[in-house]
N, C-alpha and C. Protein backbone atom coordinates (compact mmCIF):
# COMPACT_ATOMS: atom_id res chain seq x y z
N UNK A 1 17.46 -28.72 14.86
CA UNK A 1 16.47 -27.92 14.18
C UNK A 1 17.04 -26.50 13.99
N UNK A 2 16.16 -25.89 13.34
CA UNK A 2 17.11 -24.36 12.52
C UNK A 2 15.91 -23.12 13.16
N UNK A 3 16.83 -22.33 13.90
CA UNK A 3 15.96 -21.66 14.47
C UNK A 3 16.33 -19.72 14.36
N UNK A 4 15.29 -19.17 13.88
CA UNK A 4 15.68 -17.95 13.16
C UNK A 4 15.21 -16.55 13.90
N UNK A 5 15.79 -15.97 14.34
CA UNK A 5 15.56 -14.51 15.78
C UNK A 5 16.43 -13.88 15.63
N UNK A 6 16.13 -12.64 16.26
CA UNK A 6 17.26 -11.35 16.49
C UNK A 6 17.33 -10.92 17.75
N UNK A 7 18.57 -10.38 17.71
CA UNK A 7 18.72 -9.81 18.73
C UNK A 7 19.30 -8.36 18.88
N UNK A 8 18.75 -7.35 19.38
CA UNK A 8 19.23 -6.01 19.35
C UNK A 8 19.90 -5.89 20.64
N UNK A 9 21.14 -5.03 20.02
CA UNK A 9 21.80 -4.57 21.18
C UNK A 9 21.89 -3.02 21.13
N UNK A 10 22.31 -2.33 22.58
CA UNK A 10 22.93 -1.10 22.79
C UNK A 10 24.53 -1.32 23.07
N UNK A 11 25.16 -0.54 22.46
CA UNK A 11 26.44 -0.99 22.44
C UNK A 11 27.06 0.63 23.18
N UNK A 12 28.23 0.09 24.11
CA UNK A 12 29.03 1.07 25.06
C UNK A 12 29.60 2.29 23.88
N UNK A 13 29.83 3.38 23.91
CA UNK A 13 30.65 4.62 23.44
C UNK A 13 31.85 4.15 22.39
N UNK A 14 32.83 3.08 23.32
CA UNK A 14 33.71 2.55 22.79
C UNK A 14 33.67 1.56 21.69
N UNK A 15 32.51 0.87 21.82
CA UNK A 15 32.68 0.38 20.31
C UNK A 15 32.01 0.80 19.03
N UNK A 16 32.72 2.26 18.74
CA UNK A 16 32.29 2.90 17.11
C UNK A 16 33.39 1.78 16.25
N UNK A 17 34.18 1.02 16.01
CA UNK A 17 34.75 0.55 14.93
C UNK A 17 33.71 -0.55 14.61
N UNK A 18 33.18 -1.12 13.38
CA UNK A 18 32.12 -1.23 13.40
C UNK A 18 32.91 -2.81 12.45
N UNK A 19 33.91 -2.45 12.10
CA UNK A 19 34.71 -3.71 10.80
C UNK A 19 35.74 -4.39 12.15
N UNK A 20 35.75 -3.78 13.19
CA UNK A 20 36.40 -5.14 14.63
C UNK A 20 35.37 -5.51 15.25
N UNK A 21 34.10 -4.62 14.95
CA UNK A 21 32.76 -5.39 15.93
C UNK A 21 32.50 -6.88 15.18
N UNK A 22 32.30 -6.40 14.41
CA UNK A 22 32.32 -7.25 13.20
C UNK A 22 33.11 -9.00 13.53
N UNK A 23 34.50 -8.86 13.24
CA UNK A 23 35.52 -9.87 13.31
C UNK A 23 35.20 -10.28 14.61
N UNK A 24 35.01 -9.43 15.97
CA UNK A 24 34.91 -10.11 16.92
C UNK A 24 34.04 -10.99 16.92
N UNK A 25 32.43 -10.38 16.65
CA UNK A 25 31.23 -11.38 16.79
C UNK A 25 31.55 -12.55 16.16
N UNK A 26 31.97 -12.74 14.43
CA UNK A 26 32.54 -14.26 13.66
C UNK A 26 33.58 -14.78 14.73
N UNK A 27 34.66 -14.09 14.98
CA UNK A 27 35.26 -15.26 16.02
C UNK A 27 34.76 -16.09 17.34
N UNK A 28 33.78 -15.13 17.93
CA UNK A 28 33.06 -15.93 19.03
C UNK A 28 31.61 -16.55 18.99
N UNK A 29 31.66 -17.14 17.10
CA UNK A 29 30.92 -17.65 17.21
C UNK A 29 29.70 -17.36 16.70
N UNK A 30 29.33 -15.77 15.72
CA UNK A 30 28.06 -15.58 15.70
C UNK A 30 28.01 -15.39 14.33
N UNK A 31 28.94 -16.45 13.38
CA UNK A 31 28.93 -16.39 12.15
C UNK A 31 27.73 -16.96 11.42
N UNK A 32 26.85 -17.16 12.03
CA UNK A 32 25.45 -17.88 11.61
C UNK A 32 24.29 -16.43 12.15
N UNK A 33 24.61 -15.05 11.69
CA UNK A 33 24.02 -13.97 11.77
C UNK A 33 23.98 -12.72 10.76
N UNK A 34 23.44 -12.41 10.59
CA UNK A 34 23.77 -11.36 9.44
C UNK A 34 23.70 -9.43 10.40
N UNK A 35 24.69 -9.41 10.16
CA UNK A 35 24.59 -8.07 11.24
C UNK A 35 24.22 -6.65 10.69
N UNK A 36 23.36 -5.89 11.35
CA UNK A 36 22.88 -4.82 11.05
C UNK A 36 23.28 -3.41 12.24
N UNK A 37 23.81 -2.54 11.24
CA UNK A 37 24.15 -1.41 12.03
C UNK A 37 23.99 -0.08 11.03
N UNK A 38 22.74 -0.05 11.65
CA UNK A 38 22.12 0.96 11.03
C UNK A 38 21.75 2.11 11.96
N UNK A 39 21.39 2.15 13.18
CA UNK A 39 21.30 3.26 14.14
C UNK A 39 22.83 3.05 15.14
N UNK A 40 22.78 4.35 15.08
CA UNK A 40 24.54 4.73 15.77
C UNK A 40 24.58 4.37 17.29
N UNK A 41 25.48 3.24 17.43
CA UNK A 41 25.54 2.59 18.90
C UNK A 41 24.17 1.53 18.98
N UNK A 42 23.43 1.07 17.97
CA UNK A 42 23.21 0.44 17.79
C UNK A 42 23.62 -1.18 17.00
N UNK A 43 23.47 -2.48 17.39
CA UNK A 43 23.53 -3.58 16.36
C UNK A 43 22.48 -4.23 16.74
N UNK A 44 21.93 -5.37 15.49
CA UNK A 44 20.72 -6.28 15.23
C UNK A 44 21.33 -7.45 14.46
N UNK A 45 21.45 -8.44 15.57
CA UNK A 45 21.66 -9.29 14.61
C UNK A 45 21.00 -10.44 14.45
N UNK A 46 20.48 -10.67 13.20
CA UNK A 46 19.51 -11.83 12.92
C UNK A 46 20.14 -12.80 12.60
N UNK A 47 19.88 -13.84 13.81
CA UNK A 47 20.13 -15.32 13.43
C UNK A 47 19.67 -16.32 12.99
N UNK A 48 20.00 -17.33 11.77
CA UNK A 48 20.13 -18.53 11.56
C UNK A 48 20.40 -19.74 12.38
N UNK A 49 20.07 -20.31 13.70
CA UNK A 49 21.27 -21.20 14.24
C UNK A 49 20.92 -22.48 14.66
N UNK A 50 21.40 -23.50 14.40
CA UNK A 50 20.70 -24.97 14.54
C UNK A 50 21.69 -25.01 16.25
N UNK A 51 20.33 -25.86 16.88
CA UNK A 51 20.13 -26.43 18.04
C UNK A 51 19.43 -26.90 18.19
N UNK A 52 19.25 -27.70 19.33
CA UNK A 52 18.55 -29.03 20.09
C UNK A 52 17.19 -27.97 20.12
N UNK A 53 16.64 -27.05 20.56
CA UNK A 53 15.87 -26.52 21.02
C UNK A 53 16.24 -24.71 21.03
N UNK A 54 14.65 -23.92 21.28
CA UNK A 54 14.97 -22.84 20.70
C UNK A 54 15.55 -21.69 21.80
N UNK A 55 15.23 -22.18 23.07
CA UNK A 55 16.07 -21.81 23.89
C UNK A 55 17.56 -22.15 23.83
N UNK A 56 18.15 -23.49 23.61
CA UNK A 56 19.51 -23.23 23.24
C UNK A 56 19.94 -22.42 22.46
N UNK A 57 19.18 -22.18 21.29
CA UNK A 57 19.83 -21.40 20.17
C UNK A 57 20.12 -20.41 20.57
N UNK A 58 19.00 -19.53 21.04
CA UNK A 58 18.73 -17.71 21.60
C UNK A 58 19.96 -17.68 22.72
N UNK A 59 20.22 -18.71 23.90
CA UNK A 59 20.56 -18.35 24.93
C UNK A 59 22.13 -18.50 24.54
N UNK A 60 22.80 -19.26 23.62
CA UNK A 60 24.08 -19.43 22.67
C UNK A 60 24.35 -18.60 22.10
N UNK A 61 23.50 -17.98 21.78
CA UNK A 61 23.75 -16.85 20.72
C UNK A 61 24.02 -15.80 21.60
N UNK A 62 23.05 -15.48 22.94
CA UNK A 62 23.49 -14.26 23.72
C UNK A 62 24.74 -14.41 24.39
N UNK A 63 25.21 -15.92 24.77
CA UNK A 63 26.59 -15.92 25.25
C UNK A 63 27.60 -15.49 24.14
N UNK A 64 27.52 -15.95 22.88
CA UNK A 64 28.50 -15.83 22.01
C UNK A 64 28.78 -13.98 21.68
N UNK A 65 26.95 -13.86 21.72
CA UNK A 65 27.75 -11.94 21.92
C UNK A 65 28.44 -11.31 22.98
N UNK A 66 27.95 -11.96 24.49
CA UNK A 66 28.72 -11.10 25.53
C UNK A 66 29.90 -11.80 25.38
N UNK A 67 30.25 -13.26 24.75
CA UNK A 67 32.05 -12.90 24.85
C UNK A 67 32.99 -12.10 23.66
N UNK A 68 31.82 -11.33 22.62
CA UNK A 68 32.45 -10.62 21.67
C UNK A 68 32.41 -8.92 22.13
N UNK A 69 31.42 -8.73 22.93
CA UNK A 69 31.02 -7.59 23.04
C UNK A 69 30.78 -7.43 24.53
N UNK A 70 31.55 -7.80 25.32
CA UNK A 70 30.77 -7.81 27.42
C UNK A 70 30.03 -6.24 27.56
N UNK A 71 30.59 -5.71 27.20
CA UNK A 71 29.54 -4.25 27.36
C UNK A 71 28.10 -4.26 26.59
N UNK A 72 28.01 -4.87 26.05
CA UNK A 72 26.71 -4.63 24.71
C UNK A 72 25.67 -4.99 25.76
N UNK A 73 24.53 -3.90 25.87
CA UNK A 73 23.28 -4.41 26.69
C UNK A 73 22.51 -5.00 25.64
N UNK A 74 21.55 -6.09 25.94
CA UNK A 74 20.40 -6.49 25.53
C UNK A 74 19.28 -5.09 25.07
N UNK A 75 18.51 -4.76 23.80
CA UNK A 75 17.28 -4.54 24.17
C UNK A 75 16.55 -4.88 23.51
N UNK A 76 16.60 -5.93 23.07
CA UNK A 76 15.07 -6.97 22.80
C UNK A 76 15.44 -8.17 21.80
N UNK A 77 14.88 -9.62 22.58
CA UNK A 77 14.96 -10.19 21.17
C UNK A 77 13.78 -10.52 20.47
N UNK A 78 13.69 -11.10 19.49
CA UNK A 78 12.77 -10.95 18.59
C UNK A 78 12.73 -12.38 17.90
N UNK A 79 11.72 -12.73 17.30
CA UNK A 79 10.46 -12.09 17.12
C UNK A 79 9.78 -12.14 18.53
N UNK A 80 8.95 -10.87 18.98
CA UNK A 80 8.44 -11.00 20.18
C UNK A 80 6.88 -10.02 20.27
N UNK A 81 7.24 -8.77 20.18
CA UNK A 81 5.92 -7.80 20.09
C UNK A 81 6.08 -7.27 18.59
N UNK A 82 4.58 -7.43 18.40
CA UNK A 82 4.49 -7.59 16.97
C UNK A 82 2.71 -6.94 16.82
N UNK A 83 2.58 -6.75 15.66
CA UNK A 83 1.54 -5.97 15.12
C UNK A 83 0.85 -7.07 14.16
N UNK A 84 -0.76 -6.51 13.88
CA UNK A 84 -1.38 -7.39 12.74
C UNK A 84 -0.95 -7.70 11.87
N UNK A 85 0.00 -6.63 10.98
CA UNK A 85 0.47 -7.03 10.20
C UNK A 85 1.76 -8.25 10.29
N UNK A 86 2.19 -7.98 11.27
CA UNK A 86 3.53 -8.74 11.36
C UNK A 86 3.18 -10.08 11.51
N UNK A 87 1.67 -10.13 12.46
CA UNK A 87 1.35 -11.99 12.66
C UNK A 87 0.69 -12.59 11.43
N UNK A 88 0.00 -11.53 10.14
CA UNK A 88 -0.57 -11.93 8.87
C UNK A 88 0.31 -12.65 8.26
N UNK A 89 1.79 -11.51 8.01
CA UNK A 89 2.60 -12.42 7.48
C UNK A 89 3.07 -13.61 7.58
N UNK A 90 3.54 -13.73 9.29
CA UNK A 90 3.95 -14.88 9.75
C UNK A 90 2.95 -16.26 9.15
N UNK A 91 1.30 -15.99 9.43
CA UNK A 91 0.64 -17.00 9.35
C UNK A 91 0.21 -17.04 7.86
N UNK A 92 0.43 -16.09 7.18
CA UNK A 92 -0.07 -16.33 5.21
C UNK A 92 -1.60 -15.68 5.63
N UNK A 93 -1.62 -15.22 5.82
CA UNK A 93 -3.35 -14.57 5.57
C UNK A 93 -3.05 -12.85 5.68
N UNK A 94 -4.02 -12.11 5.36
CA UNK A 94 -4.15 -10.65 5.26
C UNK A 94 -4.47 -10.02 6.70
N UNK A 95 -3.49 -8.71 6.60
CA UNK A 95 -4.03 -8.33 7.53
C UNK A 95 -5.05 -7.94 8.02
N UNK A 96 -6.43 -7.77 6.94
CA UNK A 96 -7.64 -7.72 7.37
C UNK A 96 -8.25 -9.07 7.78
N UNK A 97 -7.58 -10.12 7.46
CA UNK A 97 -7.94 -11.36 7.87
C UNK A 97 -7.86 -11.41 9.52
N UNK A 98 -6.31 -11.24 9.56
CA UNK A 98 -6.20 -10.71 11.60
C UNK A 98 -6.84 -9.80 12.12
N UNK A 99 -7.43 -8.86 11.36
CA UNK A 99 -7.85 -7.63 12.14
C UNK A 99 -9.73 -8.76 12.37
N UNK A 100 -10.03 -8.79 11.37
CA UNK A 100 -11.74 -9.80 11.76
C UNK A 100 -11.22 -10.77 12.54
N UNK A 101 -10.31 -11.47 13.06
CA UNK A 101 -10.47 -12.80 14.07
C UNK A 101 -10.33 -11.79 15.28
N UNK A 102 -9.56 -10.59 15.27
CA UNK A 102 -9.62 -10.18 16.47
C UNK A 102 -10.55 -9.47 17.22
N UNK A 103 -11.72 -9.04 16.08
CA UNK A 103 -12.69 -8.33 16.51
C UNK A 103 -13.56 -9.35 17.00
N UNK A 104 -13.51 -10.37 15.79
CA UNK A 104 -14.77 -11.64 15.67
C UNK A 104 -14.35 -12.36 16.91
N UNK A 105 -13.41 -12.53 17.49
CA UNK A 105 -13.42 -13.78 18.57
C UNK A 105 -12.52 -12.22 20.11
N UNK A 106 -13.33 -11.21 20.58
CA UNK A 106 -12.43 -10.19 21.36
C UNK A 106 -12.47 -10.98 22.64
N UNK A 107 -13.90 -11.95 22.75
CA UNK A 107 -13.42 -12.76 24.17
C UNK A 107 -12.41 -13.53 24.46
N UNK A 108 -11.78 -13.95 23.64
CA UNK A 108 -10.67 -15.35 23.55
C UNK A 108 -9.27 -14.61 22.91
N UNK A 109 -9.92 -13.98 21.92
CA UNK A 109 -8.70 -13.08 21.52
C UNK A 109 -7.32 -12.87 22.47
N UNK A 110 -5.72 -12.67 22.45
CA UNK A 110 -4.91 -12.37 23.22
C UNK A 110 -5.32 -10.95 23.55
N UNK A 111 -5.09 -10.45 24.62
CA UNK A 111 -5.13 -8.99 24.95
C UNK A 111 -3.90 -8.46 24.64
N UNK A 112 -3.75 -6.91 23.44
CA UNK A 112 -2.26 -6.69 23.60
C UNK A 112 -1.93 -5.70 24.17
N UNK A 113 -0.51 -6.31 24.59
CA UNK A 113 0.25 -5.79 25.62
C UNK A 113 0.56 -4.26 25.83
N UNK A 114 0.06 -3.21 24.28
CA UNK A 114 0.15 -2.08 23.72
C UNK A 114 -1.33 -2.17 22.80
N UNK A 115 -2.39 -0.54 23.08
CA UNK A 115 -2.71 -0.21 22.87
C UNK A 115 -2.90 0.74 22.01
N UNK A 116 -2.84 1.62 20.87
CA UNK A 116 -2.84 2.92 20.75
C UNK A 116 -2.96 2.88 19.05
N UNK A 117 -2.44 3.85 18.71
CA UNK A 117 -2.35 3.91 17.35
C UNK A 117 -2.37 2.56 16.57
N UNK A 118 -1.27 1.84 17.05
CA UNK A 118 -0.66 0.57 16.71
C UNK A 118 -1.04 -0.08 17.67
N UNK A 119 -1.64 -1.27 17.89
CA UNK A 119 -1.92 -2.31 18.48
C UNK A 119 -0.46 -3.44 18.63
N UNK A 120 0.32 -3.61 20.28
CA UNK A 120 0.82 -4.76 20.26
C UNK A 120 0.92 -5.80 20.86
N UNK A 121 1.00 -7.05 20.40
CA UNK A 121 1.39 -8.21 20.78
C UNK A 121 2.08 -8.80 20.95
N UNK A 122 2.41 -10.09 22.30
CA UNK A 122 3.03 -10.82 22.28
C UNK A 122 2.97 -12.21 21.29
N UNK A 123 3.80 -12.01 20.25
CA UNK A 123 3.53 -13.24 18.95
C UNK A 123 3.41 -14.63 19.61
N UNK A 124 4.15 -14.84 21.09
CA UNK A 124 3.49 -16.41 20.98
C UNK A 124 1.97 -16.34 21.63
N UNK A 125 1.79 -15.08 22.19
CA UNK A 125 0.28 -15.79 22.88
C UNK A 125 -0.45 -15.56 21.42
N UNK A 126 -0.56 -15.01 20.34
CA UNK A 126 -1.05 -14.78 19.50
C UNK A 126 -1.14 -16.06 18.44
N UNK A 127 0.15 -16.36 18.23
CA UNK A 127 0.40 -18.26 17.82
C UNK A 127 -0.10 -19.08 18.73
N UNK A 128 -0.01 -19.10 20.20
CA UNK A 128 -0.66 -20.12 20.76
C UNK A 128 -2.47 -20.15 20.67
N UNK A 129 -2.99 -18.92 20.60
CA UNK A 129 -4.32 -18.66 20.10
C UNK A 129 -4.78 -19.34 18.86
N UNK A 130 -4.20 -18.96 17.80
CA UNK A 130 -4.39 -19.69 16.45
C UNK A 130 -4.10 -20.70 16.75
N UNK A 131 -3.15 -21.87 17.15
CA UNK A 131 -3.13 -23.24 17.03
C UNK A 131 -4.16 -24.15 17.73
N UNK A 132 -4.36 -23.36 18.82
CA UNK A 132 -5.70 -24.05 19.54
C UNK A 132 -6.80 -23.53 18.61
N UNK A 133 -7.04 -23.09 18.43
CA UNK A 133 -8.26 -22.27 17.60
C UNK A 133 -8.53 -24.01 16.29
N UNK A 134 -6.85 -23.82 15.72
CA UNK A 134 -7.33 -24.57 14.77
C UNK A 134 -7.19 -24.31 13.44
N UNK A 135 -6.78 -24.88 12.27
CA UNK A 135 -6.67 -24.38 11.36
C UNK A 135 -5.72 -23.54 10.50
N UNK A 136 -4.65 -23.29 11.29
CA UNK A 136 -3.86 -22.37 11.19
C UNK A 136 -2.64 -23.27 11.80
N UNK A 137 -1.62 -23.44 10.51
CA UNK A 137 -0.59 -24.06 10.49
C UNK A 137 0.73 -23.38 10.76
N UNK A 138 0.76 -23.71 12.02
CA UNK A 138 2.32 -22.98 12.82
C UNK A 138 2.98 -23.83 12.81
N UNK A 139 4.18 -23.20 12.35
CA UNK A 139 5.87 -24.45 12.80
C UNK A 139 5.90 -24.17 14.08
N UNK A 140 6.55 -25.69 14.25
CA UNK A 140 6.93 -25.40 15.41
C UNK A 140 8.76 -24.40 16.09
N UNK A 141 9.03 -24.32 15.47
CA UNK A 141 10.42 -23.70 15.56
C UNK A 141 9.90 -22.30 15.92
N UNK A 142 8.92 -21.84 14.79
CA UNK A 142 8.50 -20.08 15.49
C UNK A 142 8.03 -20.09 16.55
N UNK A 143 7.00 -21.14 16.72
CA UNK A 143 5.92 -20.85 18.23
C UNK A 143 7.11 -20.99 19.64
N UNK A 144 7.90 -21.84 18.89
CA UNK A 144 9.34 -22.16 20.03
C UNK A 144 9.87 -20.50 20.44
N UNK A 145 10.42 -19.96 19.48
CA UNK A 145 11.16 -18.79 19.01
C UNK A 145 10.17 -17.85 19.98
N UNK A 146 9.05 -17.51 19.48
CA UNK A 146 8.36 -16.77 20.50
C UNK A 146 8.47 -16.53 21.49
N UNK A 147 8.18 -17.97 21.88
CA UNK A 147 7.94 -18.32 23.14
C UNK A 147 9.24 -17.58 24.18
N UNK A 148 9.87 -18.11 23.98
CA UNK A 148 11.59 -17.94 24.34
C UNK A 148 12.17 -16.72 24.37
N UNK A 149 12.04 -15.70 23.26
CA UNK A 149 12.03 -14.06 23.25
C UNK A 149 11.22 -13.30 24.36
N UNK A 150 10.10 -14.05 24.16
CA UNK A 150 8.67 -13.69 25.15
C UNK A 150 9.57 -13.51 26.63
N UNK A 151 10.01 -14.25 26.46
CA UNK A 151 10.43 -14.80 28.17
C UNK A 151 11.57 -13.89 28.78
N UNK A 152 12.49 -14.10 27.55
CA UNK A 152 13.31 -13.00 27.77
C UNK A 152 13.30 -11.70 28.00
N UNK A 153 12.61 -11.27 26.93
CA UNK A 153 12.11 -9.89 26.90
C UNK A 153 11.40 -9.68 28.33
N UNK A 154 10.84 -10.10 28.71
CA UNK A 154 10.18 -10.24 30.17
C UNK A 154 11.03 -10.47 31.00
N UNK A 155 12.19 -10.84 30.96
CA UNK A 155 13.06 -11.03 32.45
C UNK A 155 14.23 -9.55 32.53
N UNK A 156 13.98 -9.54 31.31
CA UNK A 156 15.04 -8.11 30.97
C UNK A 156 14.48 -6.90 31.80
N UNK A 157 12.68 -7.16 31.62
CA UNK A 157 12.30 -5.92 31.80
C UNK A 157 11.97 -5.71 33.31
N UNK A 158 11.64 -7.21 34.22
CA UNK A 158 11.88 -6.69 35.46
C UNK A 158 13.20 -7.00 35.87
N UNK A 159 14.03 -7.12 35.56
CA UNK A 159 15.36 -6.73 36.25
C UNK A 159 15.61 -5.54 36.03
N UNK A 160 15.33 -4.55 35.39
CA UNK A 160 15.14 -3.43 35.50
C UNK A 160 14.73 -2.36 36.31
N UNK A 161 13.19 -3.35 36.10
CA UNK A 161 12.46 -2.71 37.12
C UNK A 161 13.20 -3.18 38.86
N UNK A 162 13.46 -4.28 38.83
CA UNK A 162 13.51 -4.75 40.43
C UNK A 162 14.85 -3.52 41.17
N UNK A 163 16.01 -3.21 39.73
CA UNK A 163 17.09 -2.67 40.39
C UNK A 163 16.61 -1.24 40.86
N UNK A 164 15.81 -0.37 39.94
CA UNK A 164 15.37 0.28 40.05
C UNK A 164 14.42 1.04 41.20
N UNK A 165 13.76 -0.88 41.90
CA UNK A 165 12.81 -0.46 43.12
C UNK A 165 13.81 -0.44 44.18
N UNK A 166 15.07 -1.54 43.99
CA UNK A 166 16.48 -1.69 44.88
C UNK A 166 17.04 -0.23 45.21
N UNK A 167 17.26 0.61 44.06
CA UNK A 167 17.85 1.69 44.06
C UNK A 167 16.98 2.81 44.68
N UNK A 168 15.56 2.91 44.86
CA UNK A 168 14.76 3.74 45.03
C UNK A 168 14.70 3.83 46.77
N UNK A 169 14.55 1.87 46.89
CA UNK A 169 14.70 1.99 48.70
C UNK A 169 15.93 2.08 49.17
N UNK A 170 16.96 2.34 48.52
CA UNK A 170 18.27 2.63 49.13
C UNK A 170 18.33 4.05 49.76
N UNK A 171 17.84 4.83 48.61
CA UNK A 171 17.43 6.05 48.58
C UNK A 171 16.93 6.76 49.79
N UNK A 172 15.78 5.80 50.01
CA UNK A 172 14.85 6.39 50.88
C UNK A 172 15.67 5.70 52.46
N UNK A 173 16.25 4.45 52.33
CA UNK A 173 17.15 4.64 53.86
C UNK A 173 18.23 5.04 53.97
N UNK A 174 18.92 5.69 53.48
CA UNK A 174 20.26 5.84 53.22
C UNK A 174 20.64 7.46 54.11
């Protein structure tokens, strides 16, 4: 199956050549991506990539960058937190269409994960909402895709946090 996500990286000091970042990623593999480098020490690259499942794809794809790039940190893959508008599109309806299911149904509704100006969400609890709901025709490859970013994005962020609480009690016995 053909499964379609991005992945953003922070990339080390050392890699400003941007036409060997390049050659490296196609040789190890991440020629099924279209690469974006548009913020400085930044790359995004959105993949195309057939696999058994959508965790193989995502988790292939992150090996194939750390053997092009071992310094490049993760920071986020995608599709993952997302806005009304972003789940309208996904599902073909308006974004005032999402904005009334979310008012009209706030008990069942997903809670999002961001508040404020912009409202955000995690896109699979938001897809898994609509499919139970009913009516609302999700592939399965995105709700996969979600799902799987979801997860990631979430393990990224407490390993962060955990080194962080590691580093804090070092601190305090040291």
């Amino acid at each position: 199956m053909e499964y379609e996500f991005t992945l953003s990286f922070k990339l080390a000091a050392s890699e400003a050549d941007t036409d060997t970042l390049i050659e490296r990623l196609g040789a190890a593999g991440c020629d099924d991506a279209l690469v974006g480098i548009g913020q400085s020490g930044r790359i995004a690259l959105n993949f195309t990539r057939e696999a058994g499942s959508a965790q193989e794809a995502i988790v292939s794809a992150l090996r194939d960058v750390r053997k092009a790039i071992p310094d490049a940190r993760l920071v986020e893959a995608g599709p993952d937190l997302v806005g009304l508008t972003d789940i309208a599109e996904l599902v073909g309806v308006t974004r005032q269409n999402m904005r009334k299911l979310s008012l009209a149904y706030a008990d069942s509704f997903p809670v999002p994960v961001h508040s404020g100006s912009v409202a955000l969400w995690h896109l699979a609890h938001v897809l898994r909402w609509l499919s139970d709901r009913g009516g609302y025709e999700i592939e399965l490859p995105i709700m996969e895709v979600a799902h799987v970013t979801m997860q990631i994005n979430l393990v990224k962020e407490a390993a962060l946090i955990e080194r962080g609480i590691r580093q804090e009690v070092r601190d305090l016995v040291a």
